[in-house]
N, C-alpha and C. Protein backbone atom coordinates (compact mmCIF):
# COMPACT_ATOMS: atom_id res chain seq x y z
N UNK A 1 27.96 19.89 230.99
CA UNK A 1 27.81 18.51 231.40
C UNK A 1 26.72 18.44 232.47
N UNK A 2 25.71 17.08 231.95
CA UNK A 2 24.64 17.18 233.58
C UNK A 2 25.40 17.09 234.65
N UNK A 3 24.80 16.94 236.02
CA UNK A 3 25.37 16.67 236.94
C UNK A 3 25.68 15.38 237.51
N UNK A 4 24.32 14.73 236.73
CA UNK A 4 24.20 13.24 236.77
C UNK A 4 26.18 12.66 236.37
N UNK A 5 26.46 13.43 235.58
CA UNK A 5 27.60 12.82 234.72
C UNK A 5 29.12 12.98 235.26
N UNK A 6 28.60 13.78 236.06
CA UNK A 6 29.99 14.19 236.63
C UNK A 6 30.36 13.02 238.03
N UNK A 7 31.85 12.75 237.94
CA UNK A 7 32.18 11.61 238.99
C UNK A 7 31.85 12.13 240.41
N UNK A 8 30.78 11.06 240.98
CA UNK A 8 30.88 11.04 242.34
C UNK A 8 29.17 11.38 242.28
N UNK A 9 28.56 12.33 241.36
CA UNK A 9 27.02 12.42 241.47
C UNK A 9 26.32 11.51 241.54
N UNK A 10 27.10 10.27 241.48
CA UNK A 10 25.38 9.08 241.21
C UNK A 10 25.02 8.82 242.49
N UNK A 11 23.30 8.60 242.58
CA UNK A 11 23.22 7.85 243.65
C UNK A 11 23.33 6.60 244.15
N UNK A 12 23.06 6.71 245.22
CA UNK A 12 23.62 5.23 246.12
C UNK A 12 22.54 4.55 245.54
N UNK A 13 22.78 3.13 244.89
CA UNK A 13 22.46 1.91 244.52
C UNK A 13 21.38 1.18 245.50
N UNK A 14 22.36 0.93 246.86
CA UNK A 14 21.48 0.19 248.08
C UNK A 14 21.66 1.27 249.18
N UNK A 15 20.46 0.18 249.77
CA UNK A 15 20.39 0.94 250.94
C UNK A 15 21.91 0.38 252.18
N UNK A 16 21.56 0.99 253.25
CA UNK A 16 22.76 0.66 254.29
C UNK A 16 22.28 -0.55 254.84
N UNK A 17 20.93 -1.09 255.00
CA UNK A 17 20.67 -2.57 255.63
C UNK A 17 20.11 -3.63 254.46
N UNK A 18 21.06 -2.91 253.16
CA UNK A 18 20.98 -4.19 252.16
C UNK A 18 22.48 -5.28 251.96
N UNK A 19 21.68 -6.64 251.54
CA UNK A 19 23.19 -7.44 252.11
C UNK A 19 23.62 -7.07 251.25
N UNK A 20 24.74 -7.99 251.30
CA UNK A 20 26.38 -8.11 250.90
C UNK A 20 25.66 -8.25 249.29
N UNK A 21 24.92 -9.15 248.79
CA UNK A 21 24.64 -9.41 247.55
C UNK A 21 24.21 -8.22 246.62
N UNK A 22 23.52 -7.73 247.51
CA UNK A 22 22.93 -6.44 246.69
C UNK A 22 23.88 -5.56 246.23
N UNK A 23 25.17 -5.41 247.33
CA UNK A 23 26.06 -4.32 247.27
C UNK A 23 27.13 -4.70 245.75
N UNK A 24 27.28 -6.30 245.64
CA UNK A 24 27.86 -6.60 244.70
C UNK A 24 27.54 -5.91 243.00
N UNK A 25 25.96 -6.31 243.11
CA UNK A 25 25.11 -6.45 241.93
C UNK A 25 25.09 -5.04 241.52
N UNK A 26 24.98 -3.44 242.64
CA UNK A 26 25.08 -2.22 242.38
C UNK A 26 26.36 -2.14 241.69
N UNK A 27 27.78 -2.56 242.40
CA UNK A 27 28.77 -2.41 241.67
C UNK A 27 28.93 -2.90 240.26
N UNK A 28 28.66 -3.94 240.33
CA UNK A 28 28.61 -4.55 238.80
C UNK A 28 27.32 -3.98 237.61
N UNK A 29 26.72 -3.41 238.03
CA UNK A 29 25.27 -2.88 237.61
C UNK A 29 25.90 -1.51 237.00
N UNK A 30 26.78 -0.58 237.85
CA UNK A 30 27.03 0.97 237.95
C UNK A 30 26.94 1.48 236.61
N UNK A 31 27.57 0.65 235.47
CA UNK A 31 27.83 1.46 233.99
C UNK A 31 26.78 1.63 233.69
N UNK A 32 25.92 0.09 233.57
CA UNK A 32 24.56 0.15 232.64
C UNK A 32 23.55 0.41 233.43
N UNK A 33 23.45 1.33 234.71
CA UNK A 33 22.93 2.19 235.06
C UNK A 33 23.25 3.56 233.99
N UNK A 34 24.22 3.75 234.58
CA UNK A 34 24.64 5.37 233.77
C UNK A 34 24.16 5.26 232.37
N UNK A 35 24.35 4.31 232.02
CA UNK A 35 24.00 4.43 230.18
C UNK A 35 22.36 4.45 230.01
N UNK A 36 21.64 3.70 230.55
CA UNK A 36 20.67 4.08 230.92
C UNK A 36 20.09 5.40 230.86
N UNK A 37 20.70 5.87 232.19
CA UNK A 37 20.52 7.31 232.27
C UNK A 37 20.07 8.41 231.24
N UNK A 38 21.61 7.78 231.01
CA UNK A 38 21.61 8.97 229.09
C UNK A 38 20.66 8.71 228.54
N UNK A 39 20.56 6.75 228.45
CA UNK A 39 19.58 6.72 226.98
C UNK A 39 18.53 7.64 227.77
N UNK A 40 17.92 7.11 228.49
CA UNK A 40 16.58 7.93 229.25
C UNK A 40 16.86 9.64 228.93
N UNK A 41 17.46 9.93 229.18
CA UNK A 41 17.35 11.46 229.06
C UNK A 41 17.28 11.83 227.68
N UNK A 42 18.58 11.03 226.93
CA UNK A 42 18.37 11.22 225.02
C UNK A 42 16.73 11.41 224.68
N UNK A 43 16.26 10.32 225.27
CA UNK A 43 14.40 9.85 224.29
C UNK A 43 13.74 11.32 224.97
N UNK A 44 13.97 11.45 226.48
CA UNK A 44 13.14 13.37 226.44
C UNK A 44 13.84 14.03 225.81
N UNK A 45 14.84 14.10 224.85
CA UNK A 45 15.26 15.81 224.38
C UNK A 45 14.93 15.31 223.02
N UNK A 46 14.93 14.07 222.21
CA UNK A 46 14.26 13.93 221.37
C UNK A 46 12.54 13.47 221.08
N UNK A 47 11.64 13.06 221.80
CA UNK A 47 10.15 13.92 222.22
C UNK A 47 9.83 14.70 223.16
N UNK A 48 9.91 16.08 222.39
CA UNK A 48 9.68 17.07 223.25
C UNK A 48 8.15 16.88 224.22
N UNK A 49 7.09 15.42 223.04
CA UNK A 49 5.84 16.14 223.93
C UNK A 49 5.76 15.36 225.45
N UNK A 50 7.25 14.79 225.38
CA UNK A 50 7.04 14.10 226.54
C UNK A 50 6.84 12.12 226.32
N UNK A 51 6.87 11.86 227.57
CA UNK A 51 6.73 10.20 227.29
C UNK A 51 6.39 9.84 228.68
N UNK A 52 5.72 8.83 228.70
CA UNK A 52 5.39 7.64 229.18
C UNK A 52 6.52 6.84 229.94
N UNK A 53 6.64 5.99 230.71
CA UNK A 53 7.36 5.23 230.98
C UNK A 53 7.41 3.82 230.09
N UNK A 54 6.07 3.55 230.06
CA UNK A 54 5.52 2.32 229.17
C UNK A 54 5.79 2.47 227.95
N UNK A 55 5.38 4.34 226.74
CA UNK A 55 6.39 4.46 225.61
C UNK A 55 7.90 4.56 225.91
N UNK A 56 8.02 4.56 226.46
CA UNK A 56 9.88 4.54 226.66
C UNK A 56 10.57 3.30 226.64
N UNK A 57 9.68 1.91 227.21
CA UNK A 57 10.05 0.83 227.41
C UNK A 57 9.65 0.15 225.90
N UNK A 58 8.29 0.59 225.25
CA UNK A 58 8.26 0.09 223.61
C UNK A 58 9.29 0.88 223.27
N UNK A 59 10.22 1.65 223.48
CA UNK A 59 11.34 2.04 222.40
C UNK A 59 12.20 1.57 222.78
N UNK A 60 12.26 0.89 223.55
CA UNK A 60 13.57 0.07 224.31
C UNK A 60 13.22 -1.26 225.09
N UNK A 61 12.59 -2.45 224.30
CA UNK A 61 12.09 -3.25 224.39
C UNK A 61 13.24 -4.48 225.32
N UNK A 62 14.61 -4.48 224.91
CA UNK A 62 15.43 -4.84 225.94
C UNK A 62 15.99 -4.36 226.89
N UNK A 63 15.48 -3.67 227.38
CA UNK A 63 15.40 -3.17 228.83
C UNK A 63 14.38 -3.26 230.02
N UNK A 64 14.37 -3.56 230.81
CA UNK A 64 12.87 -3.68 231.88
C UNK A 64 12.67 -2.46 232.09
N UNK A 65 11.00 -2.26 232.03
CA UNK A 65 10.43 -1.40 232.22
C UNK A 65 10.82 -0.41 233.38
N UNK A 66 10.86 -1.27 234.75
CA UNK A 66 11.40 -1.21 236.06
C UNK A 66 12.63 -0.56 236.01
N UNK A 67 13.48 -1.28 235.49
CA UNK A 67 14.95 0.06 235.21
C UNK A 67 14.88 1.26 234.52
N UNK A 68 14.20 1.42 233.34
CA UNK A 68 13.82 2.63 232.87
C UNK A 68 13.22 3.46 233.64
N UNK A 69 11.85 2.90 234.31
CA UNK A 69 11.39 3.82 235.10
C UNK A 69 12.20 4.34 236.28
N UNK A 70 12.97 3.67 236.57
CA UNK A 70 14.22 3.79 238.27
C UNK A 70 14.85 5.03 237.35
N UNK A 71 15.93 4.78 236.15
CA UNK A 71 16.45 6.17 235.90
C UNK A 71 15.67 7.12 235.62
N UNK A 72 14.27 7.10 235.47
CA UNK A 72 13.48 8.31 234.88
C UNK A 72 13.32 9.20 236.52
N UNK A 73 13.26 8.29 237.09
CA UNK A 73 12.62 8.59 238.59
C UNK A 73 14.05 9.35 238.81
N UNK A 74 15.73 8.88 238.70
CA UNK A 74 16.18 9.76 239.44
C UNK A 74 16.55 10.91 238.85
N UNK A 75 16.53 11.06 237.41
CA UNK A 75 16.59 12.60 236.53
C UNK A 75 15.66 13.49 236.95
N UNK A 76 14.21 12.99 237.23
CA UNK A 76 12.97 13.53 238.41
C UNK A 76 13.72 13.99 239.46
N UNK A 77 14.19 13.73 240.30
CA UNK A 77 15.07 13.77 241.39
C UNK A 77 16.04 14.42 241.19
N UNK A 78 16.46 14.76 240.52
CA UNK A 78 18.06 15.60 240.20
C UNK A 78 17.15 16.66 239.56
N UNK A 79 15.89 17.34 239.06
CA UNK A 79 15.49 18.25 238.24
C UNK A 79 15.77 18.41 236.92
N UNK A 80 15.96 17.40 236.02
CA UNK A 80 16.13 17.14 234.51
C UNK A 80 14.51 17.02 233.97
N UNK A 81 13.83 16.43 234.48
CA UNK A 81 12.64 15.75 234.47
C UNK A 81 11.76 16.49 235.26
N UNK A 82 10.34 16.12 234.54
CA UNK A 82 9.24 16.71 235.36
C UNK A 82 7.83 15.95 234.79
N UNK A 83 6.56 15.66 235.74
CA UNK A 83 5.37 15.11 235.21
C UNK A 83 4.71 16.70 234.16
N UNK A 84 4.85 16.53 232.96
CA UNK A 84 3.66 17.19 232.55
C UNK A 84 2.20 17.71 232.92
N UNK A 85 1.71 16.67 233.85
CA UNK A 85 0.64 17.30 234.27
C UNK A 85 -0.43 16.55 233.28
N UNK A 86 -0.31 15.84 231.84
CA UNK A 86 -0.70 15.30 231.32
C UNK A 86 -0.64 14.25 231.79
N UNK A 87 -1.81 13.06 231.23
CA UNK A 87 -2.00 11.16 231.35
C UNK A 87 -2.15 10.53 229.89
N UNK A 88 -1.45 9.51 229.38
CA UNK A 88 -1.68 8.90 228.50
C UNK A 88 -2.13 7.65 228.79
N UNK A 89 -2.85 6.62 227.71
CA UNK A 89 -2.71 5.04 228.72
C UNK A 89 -1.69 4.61 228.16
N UNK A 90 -1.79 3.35 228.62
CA UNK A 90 -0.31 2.31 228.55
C UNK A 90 -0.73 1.39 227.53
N UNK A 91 0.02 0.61 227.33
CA UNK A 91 -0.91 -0.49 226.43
C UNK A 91 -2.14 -1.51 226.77
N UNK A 92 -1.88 -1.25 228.54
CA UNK A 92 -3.39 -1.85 229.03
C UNK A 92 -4.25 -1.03 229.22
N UNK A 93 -4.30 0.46 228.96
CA UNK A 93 -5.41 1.04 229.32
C UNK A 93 -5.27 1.88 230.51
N UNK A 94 -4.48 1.83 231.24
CA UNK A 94 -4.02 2.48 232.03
C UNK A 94 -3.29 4.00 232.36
N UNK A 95 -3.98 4.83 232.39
CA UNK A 95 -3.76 6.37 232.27
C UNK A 95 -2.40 6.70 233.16
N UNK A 96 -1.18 7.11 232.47
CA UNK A 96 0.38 6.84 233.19
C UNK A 96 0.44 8.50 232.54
N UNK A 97 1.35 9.00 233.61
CA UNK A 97 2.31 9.78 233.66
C UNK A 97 3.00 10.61 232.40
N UNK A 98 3.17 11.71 232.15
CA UNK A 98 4.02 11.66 230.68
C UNK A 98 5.02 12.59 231.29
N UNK A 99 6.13 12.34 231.07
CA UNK A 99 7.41 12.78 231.56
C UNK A 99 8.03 13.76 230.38
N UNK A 100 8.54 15.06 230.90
CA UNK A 100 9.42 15.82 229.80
C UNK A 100 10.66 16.49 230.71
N UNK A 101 11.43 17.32 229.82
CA UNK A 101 12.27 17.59 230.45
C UNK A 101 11.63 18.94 231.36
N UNK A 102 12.71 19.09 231.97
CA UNK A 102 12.22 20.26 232.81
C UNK A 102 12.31 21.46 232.17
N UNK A 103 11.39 22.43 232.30
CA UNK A 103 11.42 23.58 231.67
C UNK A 103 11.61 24.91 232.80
């Protein structure tokens, strides 16, 4: 099992000088964070050559980009994830990141 998955690993949502509202929206947010997660991690173990944040969000067109990229960032952070070292562009042209798992 990742570690991500195990109870009590996730990280903190807000910060300590975020209001009351924010703290709500993390709680209510918590699952479809985690599912997230997975999906995000599923799409690196099925393209090995890696991805984009921007291809990750065309494969998951109902999701914001912004949340995808937040769970990609914390599997980065936990060592699941890593920059390739490679750049692809985005659909504007823009030379982004390609993310794989960690090796």
């Amino acid at each position: 099992m990742h570690t991500w998955c195990q109870p009590g690993a996730e990280r903190r949502a807000v910060r300590a000088s975020d209001p009351v509202t924010s703290r709500t929206a993390a709680r209510a947010n918590k699952e479809h964070r985690g599912r997230l997660r997975h999906l995000v991690l599923e799409c690196h173990e099925q393209h090995t050559g890696g991805l984009t944040d921007d291809e990750l969000s065309q494969m998951h067109p109902n999701e914001l980009l912004s949340s995808l990229s937040k769970r990609r960032g914390e599997l980065v952070d936990e060592g699941l994830l890593e920059d390739s070292g490679e750049r692809r562009p985005t659909r504007r042209g823009v030379p982004a990141a390609v993310w794989r798992l960690k090796r």
